[in-house]
N, C-alpha and C. Protein backbone atom coordinates (compact mmCIF):
# COMPACT_ATOMS: atom_id res chain seq x y z
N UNK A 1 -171.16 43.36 81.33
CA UNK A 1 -171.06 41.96 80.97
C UNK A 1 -170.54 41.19 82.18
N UNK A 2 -170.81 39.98 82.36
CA UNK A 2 -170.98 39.54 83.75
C UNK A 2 -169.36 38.56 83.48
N UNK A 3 -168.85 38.30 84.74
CA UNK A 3 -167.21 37.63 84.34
C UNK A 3 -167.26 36.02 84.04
N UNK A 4 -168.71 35.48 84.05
CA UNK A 4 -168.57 34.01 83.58
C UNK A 4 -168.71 34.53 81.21
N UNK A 5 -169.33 35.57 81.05
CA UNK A 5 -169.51 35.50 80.00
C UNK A 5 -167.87 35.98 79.45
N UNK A 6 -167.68 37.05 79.95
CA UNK A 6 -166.11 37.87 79.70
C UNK A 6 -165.13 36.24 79.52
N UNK A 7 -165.52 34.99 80.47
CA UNK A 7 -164.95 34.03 80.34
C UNK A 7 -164.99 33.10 79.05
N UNK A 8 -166.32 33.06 79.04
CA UNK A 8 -166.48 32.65 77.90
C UNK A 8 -166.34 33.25 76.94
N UNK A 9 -166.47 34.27 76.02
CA UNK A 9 -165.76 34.96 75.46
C UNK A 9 -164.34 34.88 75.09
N UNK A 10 -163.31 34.78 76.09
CA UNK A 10 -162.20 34.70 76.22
C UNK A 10 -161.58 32.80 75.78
N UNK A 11 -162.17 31.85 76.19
CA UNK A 11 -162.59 30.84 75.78
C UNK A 11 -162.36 30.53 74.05
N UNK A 12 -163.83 30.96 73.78
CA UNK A 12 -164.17 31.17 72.87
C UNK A 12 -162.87 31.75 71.79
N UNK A 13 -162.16 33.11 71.81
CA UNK A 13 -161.30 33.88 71.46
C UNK A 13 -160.03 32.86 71.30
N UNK A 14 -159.72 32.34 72.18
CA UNK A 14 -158.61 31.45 71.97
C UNK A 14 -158.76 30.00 71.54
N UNK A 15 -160.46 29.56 71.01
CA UNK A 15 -160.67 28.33 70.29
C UNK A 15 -160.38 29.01 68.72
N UNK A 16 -161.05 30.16 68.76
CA UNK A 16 -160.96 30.60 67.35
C UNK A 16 -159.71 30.65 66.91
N UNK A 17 -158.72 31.29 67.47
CA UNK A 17 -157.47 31.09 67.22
C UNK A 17 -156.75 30.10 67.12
N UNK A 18 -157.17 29.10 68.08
CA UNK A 18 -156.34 28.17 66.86
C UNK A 18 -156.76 27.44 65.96
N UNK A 19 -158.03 27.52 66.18
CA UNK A 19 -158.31 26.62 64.94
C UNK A 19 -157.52 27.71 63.41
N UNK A 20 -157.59 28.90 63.66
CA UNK A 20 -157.25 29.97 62.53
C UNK A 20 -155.61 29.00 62.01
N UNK A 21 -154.82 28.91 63.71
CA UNK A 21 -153.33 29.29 63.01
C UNK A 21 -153.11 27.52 62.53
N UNK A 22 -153.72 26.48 63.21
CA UNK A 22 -153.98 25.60 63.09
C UNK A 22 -154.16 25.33 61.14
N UNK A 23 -154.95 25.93 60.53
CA UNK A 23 -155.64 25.71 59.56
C UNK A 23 -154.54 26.49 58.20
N UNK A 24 -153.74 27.40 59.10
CA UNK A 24 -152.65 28.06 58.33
C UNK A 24 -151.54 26.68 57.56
N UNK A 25 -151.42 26.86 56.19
CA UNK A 25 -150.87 25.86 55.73
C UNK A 25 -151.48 24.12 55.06
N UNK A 26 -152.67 24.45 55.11
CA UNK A 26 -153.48 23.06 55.19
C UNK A 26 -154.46 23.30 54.00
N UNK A 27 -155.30 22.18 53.66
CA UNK A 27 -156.40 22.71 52.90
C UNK A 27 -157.41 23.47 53.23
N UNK A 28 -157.63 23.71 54.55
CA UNK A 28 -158.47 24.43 55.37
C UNK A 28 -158.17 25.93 55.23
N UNK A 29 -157.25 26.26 54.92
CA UNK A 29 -156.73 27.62 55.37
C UNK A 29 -157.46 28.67 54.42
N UNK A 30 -157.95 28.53 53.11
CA UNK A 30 -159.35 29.61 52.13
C UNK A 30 -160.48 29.46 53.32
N UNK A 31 -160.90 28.34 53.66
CA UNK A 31 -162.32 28.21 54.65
C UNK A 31 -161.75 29.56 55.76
N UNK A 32 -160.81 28.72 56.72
CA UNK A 32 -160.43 29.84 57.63
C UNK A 32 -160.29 31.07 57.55
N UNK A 33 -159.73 31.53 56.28
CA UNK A 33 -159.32 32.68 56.14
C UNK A 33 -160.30 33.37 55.44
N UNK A 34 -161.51 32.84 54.86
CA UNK A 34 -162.48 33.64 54.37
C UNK A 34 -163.59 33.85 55.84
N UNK A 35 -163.83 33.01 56.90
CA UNK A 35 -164.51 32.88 57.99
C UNK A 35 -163.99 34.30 58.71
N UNK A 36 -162.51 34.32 59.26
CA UNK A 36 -161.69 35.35 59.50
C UNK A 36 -161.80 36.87 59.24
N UNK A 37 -161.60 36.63 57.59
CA UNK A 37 -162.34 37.61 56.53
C UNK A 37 -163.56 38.52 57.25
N UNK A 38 -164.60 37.65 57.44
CA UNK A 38 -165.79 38.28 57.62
C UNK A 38 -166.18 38.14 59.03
N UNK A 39 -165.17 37.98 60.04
CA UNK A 39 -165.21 38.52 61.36
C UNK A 39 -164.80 39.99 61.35
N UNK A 40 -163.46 40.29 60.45
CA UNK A 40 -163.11 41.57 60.33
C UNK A 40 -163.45 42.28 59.88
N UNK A 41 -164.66 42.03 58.91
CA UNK A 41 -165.62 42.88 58.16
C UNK A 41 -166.53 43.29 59.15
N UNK A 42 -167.27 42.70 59.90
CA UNK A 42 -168.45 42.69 60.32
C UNK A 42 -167.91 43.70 61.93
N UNK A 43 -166.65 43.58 62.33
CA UNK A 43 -166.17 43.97 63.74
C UNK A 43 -166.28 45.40 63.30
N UNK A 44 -165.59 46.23 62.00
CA UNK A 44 -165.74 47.49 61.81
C UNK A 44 -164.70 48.34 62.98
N UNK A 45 -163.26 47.41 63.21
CA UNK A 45 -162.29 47.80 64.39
C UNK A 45 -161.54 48.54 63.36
N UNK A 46 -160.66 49.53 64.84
CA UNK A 46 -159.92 50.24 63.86
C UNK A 46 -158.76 49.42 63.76
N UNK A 47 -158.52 48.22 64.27
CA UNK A 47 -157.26 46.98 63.64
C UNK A 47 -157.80 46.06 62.95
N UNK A 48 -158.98 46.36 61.95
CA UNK A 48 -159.02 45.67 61.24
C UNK A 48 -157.95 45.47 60.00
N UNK A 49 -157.60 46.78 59.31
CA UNK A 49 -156.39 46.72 58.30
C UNK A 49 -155.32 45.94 58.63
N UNK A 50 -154.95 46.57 60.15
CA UNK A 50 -153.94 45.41 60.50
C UNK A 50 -153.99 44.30 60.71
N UNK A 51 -154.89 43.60 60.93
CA UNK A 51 -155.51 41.91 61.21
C UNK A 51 -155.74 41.74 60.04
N UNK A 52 -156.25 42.37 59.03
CA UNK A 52 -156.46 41.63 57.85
C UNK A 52 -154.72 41.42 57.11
N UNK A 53 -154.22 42.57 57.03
CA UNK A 53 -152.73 42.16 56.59
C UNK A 53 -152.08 41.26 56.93
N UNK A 54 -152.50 41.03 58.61
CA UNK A 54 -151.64 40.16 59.04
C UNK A 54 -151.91 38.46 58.53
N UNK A 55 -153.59 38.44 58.48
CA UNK A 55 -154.27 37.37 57.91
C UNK A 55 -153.62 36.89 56.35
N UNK A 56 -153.30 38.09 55.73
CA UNK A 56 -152.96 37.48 54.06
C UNK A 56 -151.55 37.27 53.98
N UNK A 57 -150.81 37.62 55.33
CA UNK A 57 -149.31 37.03 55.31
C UNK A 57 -149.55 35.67 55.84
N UNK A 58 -150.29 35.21 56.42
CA UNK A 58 -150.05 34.20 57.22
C UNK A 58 -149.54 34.29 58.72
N UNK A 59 -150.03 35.79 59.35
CA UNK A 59 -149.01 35.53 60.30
C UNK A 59 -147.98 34.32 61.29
N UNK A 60 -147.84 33.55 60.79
CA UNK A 60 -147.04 32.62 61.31
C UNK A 60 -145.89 32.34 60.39
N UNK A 61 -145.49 33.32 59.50
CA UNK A 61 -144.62 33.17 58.34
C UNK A 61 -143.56 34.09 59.21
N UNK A 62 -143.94 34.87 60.38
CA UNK A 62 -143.02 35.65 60.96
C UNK A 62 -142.99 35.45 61.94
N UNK A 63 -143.66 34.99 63.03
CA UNK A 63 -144.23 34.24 64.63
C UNK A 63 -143.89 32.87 63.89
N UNK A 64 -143.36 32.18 65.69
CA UNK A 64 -143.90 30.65 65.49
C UNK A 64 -145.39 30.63 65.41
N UNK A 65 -145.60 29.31 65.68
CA UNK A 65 -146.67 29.10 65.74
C UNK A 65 -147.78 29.46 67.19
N UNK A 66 -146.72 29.05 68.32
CA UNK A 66 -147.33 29.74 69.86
C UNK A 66 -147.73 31.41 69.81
N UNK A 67 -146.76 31.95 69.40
CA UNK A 67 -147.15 33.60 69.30
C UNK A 67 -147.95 33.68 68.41
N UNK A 68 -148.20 33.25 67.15
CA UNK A 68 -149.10 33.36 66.24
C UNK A 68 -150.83 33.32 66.53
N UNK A 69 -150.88 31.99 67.69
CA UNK A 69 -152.00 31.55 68.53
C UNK A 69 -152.15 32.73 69.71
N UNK A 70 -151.35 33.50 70.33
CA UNK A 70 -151.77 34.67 71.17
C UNK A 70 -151.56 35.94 70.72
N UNK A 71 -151.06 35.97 69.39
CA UNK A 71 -151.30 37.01 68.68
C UNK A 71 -153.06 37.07 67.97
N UNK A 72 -153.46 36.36 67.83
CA UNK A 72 -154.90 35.80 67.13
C UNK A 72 -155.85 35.79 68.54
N UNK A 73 -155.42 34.63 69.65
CA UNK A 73 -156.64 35.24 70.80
C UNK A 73 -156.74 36.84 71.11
N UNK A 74 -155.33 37.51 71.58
CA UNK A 74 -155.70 38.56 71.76
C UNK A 74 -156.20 39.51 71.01
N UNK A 75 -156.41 39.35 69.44
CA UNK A 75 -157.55 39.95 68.85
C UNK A 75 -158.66 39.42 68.63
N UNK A 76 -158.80 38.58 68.59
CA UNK A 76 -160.59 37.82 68.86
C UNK A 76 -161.02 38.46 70.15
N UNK A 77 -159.60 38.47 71.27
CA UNK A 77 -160.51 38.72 72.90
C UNK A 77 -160.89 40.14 72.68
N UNK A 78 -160.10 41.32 71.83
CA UNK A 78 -160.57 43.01 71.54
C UNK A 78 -161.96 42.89 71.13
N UNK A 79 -161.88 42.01 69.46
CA UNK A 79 -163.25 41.92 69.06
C UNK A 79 -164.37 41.59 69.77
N UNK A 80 -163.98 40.53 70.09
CA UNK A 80 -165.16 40.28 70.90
C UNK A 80 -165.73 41.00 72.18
N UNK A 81 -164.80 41.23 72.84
CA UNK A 81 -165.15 42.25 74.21
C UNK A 81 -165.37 43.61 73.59
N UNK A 82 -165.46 44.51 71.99
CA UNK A 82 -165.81 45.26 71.79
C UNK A 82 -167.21 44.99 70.68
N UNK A 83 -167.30 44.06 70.32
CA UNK A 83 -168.58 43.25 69.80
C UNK A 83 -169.17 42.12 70.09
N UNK A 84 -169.24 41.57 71.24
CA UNK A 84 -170.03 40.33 71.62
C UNK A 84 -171.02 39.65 70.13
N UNK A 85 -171.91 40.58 69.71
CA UNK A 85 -172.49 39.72 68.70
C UNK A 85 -171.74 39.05 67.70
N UNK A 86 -170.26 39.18 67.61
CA UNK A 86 -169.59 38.34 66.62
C UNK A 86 -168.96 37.07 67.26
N UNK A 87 -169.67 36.79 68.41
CA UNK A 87 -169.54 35.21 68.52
C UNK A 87 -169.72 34.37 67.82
N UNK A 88 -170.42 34.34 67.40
CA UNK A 88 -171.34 33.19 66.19
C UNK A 88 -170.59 32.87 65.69
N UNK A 89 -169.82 34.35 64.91
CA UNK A 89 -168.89 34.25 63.62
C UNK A 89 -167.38 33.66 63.90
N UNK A 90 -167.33 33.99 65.54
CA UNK A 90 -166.05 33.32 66.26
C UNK A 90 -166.05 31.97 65.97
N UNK A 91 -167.44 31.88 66.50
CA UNK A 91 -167.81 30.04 66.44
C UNK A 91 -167.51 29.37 65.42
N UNK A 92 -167.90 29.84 64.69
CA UNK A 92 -167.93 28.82 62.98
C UNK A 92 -166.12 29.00 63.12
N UNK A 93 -165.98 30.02 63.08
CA UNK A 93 -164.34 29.97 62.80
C UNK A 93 -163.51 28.39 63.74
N UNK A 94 -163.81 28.92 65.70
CA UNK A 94 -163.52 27.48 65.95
C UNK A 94 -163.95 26.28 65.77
N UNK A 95 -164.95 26.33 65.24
CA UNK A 95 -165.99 24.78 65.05
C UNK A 95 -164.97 24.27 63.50
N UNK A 96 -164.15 24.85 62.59
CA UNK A 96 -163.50 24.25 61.43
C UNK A 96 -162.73 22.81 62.13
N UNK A 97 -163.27 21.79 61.26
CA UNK A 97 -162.58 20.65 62.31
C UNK A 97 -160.40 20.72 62.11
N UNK A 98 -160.40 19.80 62.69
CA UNK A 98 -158.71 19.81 62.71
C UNK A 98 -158.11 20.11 61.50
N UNK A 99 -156.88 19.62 60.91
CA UNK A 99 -156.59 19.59 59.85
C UNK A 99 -155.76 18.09 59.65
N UNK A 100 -156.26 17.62 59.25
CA UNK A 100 -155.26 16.07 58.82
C UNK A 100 -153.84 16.05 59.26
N UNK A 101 -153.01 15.54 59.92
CA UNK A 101 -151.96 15.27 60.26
C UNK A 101 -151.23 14.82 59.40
N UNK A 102 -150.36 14.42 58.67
CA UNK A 102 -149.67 12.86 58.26
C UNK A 102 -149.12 11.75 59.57
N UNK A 103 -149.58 10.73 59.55
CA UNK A 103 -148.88 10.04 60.17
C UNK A 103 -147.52 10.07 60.09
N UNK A 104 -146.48 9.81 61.13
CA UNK A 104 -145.53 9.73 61.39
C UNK A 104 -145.28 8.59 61.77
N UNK A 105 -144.53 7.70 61.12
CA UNK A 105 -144.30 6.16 61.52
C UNK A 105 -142.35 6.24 61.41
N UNK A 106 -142.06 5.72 62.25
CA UNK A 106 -140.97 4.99 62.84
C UNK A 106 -140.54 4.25 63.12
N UNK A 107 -139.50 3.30 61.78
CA UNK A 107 -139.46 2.08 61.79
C UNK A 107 -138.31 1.68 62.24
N UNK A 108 -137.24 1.09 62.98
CA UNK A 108 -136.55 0.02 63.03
C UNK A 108 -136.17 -1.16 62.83
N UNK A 109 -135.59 -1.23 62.17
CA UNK A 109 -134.73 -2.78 61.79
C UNK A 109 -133.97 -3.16 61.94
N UNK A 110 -133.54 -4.19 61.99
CA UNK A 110 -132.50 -4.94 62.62
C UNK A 110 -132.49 -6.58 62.48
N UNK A 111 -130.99 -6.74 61.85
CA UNK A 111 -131.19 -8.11 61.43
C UNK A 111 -129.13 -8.71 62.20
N UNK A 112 -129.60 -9.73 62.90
CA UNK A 112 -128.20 -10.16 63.23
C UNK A 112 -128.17 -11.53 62.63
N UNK A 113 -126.99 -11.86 62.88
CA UNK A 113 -126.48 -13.20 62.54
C UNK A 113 -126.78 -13.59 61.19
N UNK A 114 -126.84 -13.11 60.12
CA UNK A 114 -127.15 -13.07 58.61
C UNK A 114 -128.65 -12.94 58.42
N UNK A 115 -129.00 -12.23 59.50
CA UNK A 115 -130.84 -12.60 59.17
C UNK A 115 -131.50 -11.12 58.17
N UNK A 116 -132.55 -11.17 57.63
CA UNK A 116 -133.03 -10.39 56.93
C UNK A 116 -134.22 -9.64 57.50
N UNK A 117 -134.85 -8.60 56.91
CA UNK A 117 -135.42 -8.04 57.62
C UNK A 117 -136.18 -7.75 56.02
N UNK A 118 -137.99 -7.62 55.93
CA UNK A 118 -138.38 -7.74 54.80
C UNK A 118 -139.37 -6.39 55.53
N UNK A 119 -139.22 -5.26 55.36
CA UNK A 119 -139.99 -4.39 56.14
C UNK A 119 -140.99 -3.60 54.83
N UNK A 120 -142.15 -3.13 55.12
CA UNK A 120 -142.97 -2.36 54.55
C UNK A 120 -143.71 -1.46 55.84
N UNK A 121 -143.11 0.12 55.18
CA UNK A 121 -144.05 1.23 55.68
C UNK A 121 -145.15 1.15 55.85
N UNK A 122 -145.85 1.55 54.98
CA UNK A 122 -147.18 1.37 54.85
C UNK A 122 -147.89 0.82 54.19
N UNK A 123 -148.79 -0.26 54.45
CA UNK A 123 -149.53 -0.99 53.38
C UNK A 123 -149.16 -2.55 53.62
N UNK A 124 -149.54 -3.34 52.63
CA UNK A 124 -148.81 -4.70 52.97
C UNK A 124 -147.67 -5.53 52.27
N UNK A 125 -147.31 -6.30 52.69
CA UNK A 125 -146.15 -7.15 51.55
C UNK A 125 -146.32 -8.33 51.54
N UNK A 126 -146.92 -8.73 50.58
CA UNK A 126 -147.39 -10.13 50.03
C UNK A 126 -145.90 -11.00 49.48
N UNK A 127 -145.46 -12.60 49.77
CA UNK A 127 -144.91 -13.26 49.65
C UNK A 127 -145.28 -14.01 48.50
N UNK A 128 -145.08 -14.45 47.30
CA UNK A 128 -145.68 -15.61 46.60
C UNK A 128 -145.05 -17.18 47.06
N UNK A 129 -144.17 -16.82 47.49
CA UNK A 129 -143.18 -17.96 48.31
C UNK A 129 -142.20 -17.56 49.75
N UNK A 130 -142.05 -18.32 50.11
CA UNK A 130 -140.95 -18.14 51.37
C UNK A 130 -139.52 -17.26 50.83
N UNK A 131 -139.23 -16.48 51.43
CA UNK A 131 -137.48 -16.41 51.04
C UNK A 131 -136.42 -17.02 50.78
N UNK A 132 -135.71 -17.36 50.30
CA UNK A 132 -135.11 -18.54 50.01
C UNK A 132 -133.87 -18.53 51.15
N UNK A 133 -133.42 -19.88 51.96
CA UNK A 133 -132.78 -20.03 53.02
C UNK A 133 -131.47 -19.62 52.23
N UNK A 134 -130.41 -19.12 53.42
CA UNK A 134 -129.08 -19.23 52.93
C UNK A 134 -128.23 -19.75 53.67
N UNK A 135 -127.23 -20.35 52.46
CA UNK A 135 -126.12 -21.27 53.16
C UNK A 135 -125.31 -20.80 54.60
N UNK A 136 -124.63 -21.42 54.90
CA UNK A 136 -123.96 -20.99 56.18
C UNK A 136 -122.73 -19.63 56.15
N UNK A 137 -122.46 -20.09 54.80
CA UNK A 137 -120.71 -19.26 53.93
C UNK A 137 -121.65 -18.13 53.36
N UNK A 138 -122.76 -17.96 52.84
CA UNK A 138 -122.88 -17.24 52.03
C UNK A 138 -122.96 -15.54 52.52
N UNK A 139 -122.50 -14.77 51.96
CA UNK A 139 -122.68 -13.37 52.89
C UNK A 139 -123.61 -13.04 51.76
N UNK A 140 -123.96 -11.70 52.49
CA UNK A 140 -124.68 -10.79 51.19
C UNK A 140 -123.66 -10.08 50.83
């Protein structure tokens, strides 16, 4: 095998992976883990038992998440450098798109000199009228 393919390959091995550990925890993670599934079926390795165990723990329930991601390339890179034809099956695995994030918003407020602050997270805040002014004495 020639060292631009061994590259690609290797490439390849560590897209699959994360999209795998990536997808761990998400709604994605039956897709992933059945895709996974039938890389380890089809490889016929003798770490398959162990990759599959490790698959139905989640390995990242015991790894962060970084080791979890080079625990996963470096078995895609075995598989694959001992089965090239299960690229494909690599592929689909990395081709699973992202997994939804939640936004993270970060708000600050701040109100001096008796002033108010009328804040909304997310979405909008409709007024039917102005706020009503306050006197000079009045505190909250």
């Amino acid at each position: 095998m020639t060292a631009l393919m061994n590259e690609e390959l290797a490439e390849l091995a560590a897209s699959g992976a994360a999209a795998l550990v990536s997808a761990m925890g998400t709604d994605l993670w039956q897709q992933a883990k059945r895709l996974m599934s039938g890389v380890l079926a089809r490889a016929r390795s003798s770490r398959s038992n162990e990759l599959s165990a490790a698959l139905n723990r989640h390995s990242t329930a015991t790894r962060g998440a970084v080791d979890a991601v080079g625990y996963w390339t470096e078995a895609l890179s075995q598989l694959l450098e001992r089965n090239p034809h299960l690229a494909q099956d690599v592929m689909a695995l990395a081709s699973l798109p992202a997994p939804e994030k939640p936004e993270i918003a970060i708000q600050v407020n701040s109100a001096t000199h008796s002033g108010e602050v009328f804040a909304v997270q997310h979405g909008n805040q409709h007024f039917t009228s102005a706020p009503k002014a306050r006197d000079g004495g009045e505190r909250p």
